[in-house]
C-alpha atoms as a PDB file:
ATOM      1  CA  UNK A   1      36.143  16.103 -21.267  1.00  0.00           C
ATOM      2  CA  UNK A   2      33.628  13.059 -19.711  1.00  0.00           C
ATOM      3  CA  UNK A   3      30.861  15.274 -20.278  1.00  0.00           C
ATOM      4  CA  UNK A   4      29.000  11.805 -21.355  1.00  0.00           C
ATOM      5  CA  UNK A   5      29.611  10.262 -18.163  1.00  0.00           C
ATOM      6  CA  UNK A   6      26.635   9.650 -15.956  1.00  0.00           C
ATOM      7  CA  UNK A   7      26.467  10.029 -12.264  1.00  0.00           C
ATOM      8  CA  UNK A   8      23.576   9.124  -9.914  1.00  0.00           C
ATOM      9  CA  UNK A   9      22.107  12.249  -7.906  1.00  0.00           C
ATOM     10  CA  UNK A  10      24.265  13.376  -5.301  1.00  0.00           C
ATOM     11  CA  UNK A  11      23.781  12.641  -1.669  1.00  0.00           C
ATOM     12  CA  UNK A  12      22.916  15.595  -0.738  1.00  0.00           C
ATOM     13  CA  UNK A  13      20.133  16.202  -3.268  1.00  0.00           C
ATOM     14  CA  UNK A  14      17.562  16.794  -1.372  1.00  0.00           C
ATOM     15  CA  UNK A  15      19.195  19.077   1.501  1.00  0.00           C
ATOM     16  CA  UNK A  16      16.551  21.924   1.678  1.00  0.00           C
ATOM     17  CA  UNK A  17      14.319  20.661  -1.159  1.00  0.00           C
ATOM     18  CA  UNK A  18      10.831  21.169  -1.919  1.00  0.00           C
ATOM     19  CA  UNK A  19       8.616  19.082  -3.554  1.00  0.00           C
ATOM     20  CA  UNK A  20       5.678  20.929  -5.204  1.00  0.00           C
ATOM     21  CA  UNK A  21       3.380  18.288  -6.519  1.00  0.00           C
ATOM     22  CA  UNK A  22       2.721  14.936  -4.202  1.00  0.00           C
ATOM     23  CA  UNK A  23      -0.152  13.265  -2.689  1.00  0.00           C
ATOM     24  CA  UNK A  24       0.772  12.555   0.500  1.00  0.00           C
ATOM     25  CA  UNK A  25      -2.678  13.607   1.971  1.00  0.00           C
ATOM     26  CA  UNK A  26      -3.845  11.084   3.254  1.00  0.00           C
ATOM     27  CA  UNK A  27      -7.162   9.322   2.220  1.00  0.00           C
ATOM     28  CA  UNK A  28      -8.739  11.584  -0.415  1.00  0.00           C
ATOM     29  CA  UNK A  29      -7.268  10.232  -3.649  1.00  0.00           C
ATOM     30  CA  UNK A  30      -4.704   7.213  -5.097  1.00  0.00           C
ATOM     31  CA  UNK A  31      -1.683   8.402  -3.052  1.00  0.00           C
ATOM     32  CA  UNK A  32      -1.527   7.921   0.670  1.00  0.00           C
ATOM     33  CA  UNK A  33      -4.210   5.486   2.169  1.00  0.00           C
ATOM     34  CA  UNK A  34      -3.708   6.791   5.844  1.00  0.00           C
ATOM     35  CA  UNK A  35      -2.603   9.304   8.118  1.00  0.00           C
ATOM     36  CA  UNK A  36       0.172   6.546   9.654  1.00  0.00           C
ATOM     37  CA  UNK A  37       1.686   6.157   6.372  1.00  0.00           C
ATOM     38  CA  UNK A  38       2.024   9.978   5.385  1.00  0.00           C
ATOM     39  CA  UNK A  39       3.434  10.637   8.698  1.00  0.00           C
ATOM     40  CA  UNK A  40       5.814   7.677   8.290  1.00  0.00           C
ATOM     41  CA  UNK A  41       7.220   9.489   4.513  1.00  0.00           C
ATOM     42  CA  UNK A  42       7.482  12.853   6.301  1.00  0.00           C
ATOM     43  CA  UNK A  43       9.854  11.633   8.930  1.00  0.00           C
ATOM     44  CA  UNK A  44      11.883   9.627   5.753  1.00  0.00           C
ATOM     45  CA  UNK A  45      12.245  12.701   3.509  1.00  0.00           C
ATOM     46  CA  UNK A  46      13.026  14.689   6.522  1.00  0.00           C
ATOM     47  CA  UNK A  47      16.173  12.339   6.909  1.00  0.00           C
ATOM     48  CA  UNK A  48      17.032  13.254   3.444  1.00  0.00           C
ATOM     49  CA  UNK A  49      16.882  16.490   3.593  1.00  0.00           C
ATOM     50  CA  UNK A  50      13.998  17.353   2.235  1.00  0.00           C
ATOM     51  CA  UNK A  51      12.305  20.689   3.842  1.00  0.00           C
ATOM     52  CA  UNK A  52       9.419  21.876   2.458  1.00  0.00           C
ATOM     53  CA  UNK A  53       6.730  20.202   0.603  1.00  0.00           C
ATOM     54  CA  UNK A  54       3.276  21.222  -1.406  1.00  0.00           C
ATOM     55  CA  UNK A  55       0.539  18.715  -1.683  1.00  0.00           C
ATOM     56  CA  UNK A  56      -1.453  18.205  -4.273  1.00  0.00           C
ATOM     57  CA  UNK A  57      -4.558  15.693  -4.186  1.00  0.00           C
ATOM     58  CA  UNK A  58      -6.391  15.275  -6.945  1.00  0.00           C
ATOM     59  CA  UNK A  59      -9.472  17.452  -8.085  1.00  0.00           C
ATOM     60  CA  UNK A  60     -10.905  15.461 -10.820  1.00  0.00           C
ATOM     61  CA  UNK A  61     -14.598  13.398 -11.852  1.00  0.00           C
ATOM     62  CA  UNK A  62     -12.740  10.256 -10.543  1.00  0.00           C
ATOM     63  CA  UNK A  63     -12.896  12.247  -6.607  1.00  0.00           C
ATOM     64  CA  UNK A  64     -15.953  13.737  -6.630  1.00  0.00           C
ATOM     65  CA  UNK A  65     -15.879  14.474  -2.864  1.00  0.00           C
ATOM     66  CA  UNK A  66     -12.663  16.183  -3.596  1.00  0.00           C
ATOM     67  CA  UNK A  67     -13.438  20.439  -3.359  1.00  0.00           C
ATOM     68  CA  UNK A  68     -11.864  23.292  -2.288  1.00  0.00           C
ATOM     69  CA  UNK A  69     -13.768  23.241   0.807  1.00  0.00           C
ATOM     70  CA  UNK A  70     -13.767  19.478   2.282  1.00  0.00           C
ATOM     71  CA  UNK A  71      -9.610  19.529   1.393  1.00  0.00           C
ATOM     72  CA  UNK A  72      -8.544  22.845   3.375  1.00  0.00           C
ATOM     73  CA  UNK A  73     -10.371  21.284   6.454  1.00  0.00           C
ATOM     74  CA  UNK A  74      -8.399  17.887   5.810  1.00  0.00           C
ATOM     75  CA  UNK A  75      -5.312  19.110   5.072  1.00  0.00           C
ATOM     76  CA  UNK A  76      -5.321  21.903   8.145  1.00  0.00           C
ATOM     77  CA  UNK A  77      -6.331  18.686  10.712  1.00  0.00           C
ATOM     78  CA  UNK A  78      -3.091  16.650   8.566  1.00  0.00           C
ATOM     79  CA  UNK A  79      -0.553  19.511   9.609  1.00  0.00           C
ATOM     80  CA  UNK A  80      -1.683  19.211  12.873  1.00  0.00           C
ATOM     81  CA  UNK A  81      -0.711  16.250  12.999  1.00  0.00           C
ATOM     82  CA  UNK A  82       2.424  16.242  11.095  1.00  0.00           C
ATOM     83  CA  UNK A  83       3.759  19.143  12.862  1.00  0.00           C
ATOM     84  CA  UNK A  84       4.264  16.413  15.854  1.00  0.00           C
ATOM     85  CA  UNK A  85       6.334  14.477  14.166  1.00  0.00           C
ATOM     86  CA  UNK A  86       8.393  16.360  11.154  1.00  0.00           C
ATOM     87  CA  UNK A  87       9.510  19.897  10.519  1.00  0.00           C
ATOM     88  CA  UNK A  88       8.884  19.794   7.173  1.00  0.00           C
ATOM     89  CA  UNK A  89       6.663  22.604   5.882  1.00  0.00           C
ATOM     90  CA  UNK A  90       3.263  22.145   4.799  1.00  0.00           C
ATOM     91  CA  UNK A  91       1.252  23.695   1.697  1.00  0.00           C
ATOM     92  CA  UNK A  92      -1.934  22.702   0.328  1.00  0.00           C
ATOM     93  CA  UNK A  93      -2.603  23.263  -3.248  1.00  0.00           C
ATOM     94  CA  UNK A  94      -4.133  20.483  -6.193  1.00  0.00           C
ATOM     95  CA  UNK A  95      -3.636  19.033  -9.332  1.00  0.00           C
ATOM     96  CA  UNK A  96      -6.369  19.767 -11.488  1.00  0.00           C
ATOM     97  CA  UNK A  97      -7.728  17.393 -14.477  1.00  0.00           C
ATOM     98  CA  UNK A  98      -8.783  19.237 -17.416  1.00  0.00           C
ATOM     99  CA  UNK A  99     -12.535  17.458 -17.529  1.00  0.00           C
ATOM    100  CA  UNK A 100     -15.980  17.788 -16.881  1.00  0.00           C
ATOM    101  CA  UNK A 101     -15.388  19.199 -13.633  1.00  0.00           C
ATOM    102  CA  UNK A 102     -12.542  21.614 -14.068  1.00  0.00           C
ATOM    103  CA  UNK A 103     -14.983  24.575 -14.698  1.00  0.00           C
ATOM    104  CA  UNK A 104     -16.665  23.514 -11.540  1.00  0.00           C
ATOM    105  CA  UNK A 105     -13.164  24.175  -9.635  1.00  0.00           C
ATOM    106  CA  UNK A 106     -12.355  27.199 -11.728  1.00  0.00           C
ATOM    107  CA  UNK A 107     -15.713  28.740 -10.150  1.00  0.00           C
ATOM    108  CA  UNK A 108     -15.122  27.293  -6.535  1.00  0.00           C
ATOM    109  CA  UNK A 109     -10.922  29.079  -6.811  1.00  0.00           C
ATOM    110  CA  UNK A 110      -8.383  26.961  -7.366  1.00  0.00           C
ATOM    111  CA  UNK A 111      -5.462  25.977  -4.283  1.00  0.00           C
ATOM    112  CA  UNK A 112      -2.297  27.189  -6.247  1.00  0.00           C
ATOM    113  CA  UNK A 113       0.957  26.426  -6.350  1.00  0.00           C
ATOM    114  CA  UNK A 114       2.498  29.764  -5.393  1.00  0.00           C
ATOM    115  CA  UNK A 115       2.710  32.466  -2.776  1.00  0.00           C
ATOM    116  CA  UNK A 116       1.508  34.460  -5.080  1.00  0.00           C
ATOM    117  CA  UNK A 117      -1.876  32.714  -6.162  1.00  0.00           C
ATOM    118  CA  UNK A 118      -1.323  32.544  -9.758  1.00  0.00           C
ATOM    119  CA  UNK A 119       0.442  29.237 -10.535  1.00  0.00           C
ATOM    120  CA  UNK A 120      -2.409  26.252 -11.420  1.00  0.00           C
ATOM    121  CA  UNK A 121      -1.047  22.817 -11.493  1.00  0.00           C
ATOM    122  CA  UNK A 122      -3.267  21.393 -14.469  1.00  0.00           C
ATOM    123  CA  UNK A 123      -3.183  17.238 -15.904  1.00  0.00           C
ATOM    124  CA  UNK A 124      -4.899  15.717 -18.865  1.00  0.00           C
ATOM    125  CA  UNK A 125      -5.814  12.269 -20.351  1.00  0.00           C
ATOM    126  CA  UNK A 126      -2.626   9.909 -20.533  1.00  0.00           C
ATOM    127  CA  UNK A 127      -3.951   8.646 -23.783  1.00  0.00           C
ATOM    128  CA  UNK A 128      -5.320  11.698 -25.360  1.00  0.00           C
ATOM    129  CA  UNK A 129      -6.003  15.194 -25.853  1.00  0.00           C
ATOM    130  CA  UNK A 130      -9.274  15.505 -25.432  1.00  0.00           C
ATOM    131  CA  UNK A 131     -12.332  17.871 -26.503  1.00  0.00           C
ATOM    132  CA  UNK A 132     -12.192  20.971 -24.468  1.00  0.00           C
ATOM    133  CA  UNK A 133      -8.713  21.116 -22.771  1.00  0.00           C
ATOM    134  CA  UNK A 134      -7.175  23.889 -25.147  1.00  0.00           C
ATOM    135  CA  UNK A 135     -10.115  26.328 -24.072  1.00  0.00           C
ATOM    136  CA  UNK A 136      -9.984  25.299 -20.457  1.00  0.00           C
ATOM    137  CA  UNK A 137      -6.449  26.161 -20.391  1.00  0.00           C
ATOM    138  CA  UNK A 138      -6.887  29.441 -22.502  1.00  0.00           C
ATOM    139  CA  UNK A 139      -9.267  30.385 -19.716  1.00  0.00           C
ATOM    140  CA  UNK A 140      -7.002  30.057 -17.379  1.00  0.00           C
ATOM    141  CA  UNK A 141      -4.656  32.646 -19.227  1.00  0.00           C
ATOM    142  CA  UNK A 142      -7.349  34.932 -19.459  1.00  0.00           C
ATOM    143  CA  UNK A 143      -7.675  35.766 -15.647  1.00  0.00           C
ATOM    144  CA  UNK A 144      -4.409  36.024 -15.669  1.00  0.00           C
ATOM    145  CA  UNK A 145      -3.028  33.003 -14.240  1.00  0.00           C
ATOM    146  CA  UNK A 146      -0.530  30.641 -15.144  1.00  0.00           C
ATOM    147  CA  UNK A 147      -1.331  27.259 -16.319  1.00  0.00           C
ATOM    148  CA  UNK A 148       1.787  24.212 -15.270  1.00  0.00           C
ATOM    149  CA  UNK A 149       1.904  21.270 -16.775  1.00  0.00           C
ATOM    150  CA  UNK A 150       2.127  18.197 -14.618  1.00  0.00           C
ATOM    151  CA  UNK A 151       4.167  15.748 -16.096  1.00  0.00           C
ATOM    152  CA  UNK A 152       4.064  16.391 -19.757  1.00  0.00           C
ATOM    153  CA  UNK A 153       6.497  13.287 -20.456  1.00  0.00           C
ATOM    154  CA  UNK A 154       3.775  11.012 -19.022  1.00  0.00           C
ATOM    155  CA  UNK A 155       1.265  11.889 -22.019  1.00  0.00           C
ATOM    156  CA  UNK A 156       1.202   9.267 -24.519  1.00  0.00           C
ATOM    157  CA  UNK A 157      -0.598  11.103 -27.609  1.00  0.00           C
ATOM    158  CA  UNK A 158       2.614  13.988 -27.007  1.00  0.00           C
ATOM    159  CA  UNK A 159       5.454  14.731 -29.638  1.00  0.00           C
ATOM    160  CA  UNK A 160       8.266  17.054 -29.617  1.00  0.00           C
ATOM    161  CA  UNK A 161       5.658  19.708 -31.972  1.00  0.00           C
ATOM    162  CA  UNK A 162       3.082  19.400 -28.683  1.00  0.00           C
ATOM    163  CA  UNK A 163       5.833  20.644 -25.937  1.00  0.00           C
ATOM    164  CA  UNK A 164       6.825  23.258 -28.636  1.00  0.00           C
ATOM    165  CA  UNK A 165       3.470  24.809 -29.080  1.00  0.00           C
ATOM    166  CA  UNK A 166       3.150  24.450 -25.038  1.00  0.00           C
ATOM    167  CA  UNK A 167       5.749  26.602 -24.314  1.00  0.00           C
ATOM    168  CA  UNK A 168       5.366  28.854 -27.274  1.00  0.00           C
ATOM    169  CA  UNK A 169       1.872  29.475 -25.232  1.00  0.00           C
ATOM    170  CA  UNK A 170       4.065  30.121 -21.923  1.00  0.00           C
ATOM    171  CA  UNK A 171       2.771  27.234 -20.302  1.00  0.00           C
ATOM    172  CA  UNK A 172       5.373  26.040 -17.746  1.00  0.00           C
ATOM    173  CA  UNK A 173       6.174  22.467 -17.224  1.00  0.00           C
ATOM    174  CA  UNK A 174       6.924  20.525 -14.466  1.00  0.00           C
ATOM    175  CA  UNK A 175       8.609  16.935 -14.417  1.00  0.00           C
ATOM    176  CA  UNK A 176       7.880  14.115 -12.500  1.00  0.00           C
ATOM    177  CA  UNK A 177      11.248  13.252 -10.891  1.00  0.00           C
ATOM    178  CA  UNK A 178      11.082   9.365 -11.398  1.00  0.00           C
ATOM    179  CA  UNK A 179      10.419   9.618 -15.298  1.00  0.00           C
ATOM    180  CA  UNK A 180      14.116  10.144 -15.752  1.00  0.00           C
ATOM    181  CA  UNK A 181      14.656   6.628 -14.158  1.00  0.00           C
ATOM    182  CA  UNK A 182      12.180   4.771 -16.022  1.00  0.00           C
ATOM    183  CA  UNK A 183       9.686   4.773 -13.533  1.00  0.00           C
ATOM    184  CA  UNK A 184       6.547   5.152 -16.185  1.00  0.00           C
ATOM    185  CA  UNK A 185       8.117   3.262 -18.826  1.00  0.00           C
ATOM    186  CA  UNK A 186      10.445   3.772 -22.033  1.00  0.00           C
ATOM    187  CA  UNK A 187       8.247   6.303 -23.749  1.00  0.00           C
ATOM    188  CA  UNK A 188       8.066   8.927 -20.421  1.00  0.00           C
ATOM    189  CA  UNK A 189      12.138   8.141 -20.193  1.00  0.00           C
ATOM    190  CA  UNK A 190      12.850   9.477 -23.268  1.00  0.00           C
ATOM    191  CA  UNK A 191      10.205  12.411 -23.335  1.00  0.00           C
ATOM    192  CA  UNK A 192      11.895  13.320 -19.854  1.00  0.00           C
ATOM    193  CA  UNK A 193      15.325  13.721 -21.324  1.00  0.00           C
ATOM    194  CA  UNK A 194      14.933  15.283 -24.020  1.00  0.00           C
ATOM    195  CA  UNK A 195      12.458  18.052 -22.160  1.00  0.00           C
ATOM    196  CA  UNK A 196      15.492  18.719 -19.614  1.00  0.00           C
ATOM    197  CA  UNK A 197      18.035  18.601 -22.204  1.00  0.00           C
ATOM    198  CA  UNK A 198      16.398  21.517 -24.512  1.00  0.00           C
ATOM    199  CA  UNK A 199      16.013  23.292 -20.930  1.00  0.00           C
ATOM    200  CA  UNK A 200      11.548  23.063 -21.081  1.00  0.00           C
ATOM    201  CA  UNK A 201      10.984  21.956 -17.562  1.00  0.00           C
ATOM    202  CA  UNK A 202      10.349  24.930 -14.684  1.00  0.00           C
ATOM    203  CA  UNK A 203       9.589  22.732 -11.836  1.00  0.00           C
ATOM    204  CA  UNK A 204      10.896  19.572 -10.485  1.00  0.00           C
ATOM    205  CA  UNK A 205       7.999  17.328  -8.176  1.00  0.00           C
ATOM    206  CA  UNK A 206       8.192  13.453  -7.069  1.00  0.00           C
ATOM    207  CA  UNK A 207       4.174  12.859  -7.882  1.00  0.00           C
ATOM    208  CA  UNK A 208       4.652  10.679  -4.817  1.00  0.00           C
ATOM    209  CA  UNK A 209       1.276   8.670  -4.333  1.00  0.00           C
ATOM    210  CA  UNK A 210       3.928   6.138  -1.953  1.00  0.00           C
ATOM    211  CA  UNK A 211       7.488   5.623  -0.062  1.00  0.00           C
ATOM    212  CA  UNK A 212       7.998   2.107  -2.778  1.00  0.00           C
ATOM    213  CA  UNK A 213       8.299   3.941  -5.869  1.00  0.00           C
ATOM    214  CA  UNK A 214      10.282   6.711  -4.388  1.00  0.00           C
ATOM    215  CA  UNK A 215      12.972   4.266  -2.759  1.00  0.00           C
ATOM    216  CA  UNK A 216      13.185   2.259  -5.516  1.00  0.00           C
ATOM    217  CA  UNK A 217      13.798   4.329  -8.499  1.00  0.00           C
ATOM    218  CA  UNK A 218      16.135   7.582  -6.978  1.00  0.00           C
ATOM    219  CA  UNK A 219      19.154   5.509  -6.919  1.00  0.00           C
ATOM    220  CA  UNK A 220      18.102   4.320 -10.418  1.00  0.00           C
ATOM    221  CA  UNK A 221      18.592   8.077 -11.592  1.00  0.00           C
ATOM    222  CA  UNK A 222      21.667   8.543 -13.794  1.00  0.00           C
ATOM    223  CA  UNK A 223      22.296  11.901 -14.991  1.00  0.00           C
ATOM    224  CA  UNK A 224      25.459  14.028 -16.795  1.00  0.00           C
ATOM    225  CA  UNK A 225      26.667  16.806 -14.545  1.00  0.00           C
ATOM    226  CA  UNK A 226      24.769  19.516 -17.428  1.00  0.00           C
ATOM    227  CA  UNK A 227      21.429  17.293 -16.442  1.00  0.00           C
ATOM    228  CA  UNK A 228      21.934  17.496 -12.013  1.00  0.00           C
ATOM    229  CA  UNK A 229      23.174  21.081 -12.451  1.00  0.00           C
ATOM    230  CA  UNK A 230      19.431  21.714 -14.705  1.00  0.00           C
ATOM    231  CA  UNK A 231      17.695  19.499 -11.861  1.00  0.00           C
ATOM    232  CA  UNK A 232      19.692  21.794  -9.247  1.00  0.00           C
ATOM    233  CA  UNK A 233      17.827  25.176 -10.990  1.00  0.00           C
ATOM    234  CA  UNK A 234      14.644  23.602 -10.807  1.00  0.00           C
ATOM    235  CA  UNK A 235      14.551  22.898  -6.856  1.00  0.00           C
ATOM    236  CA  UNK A 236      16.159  26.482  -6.696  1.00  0.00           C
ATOM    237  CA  UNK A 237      12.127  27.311  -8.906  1.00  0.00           C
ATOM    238  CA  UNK A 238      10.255  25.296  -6.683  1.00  0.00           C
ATOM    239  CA  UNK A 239      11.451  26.946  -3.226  1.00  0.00           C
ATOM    240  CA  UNK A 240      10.368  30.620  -4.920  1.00  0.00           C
ATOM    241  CA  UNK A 241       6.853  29.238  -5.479  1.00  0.00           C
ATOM    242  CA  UNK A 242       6.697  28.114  -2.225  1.00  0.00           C
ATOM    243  CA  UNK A 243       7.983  31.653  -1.113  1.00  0.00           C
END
């Protein structure tokens, strides 16, 4: 009974989260522009609860400064600093675009997702799936790694027969948080529910490039209890990758 009600996500949500794909490093890509304002989200999500995070920048063409290197030595100078202000707990790892670069950060290592330096958090094209990206990912498989998803309900060119020839390759998903709000539009909505409802997602991340976004759409999330209890598994997935 009222198992088509909705409810918006409880208040405690975030108590002891982590968030495993954001870009809160500040200055390297299109998420935080300075070291002021990635301090200033730390000390918000701390206040929700939040506990544990994994950033993400982006390694792509668009960044080309971006490499394994040049990040460690900004993100290990950015904990520093954080540490004076939050608690939260800091771990570096990327996003990777599948594009003309990728094989350039496959040679360099990637920064991974998990403890157990196996989990690569991979994006493609909005618009399309391009030349290349099914052989990029099988190489990933090869050396034994595990590809993730970022976002899956963001890609336009994407249908239901996509996600089920994804998984039937054992990639793992992860969702963008804000997609089940609306926050990238009708098409990403949908995707977003119907990926949680036939139980595809692994991982749960905000994508948080800013504090707007993020304050603006939670209370816009409106779930039924079968949807926060799913949501409630994947933050329980995210905390074993970040061991």
């Amino acid at each position: 009974m009222f198992s088509f009600l909705k409810h918006h996500l409880p208040e405690d949500f975030f108590r002891g989260a982590c968030d495993v794909h954001c870009h809160l490093l500040p200055g390297v890509d299109d998420g935080f522009a300075t070291a002021e304002k990635s301090l200033h989200a730390l000390e918000v999500l701390e206040k929700r609860g939040v506990s544990k995070m994994i950033l993400t920048p982006h390694f792509m063409k668009d960044y080309p400064d971006n490499d394994r290197v040049s990040i460690i030595a900004k993100f290990e100078a950015f904990k520093e600093e954080a540490a004076k202000v939050s608690k939260i707990e800091l771990r570096l790892a990327a996003e990777y675009m599948l594009d003309a670069r990728f094989m350039e950060h496959f040679k360099q290592g990637f920064l991974f997702l998990d403890k157990d330096n196996t989990h690569v958090l991979c994006e493609t094209s909005y618009l399309m799936y391009e030349h290349g990206i099914t052989e990029m990912l099988y190489d990933i498989m090869c050396e034994g790694l595990q590809p993730v998803i970022a976002h899956p309900e963001r890609y336009q060119y994407a249908n239901n027969d996509n996600y089920h020839r994804w998984k039937d390759k054992n990639y793992k998903f992860q969702l963008n948080l804000l997609s089940l709000a609306g926050a990238y539009g009708d098409p990403a909505y949908v995707k977003s529910h119907y990926l949680l409802k036939e139980g595809f997602y692994d991982y749960v991340g905000s994508d948080m490039h800013g504090l707007s976004n993020f304050k603006r759409f939670i209370p816009e999330i409106k779930l039924k209890t079968k949807e926060i209890d799913q949501l409630g598994q994947l933050l329980e997935n995210n905390k074993k990758l970040f061991g």
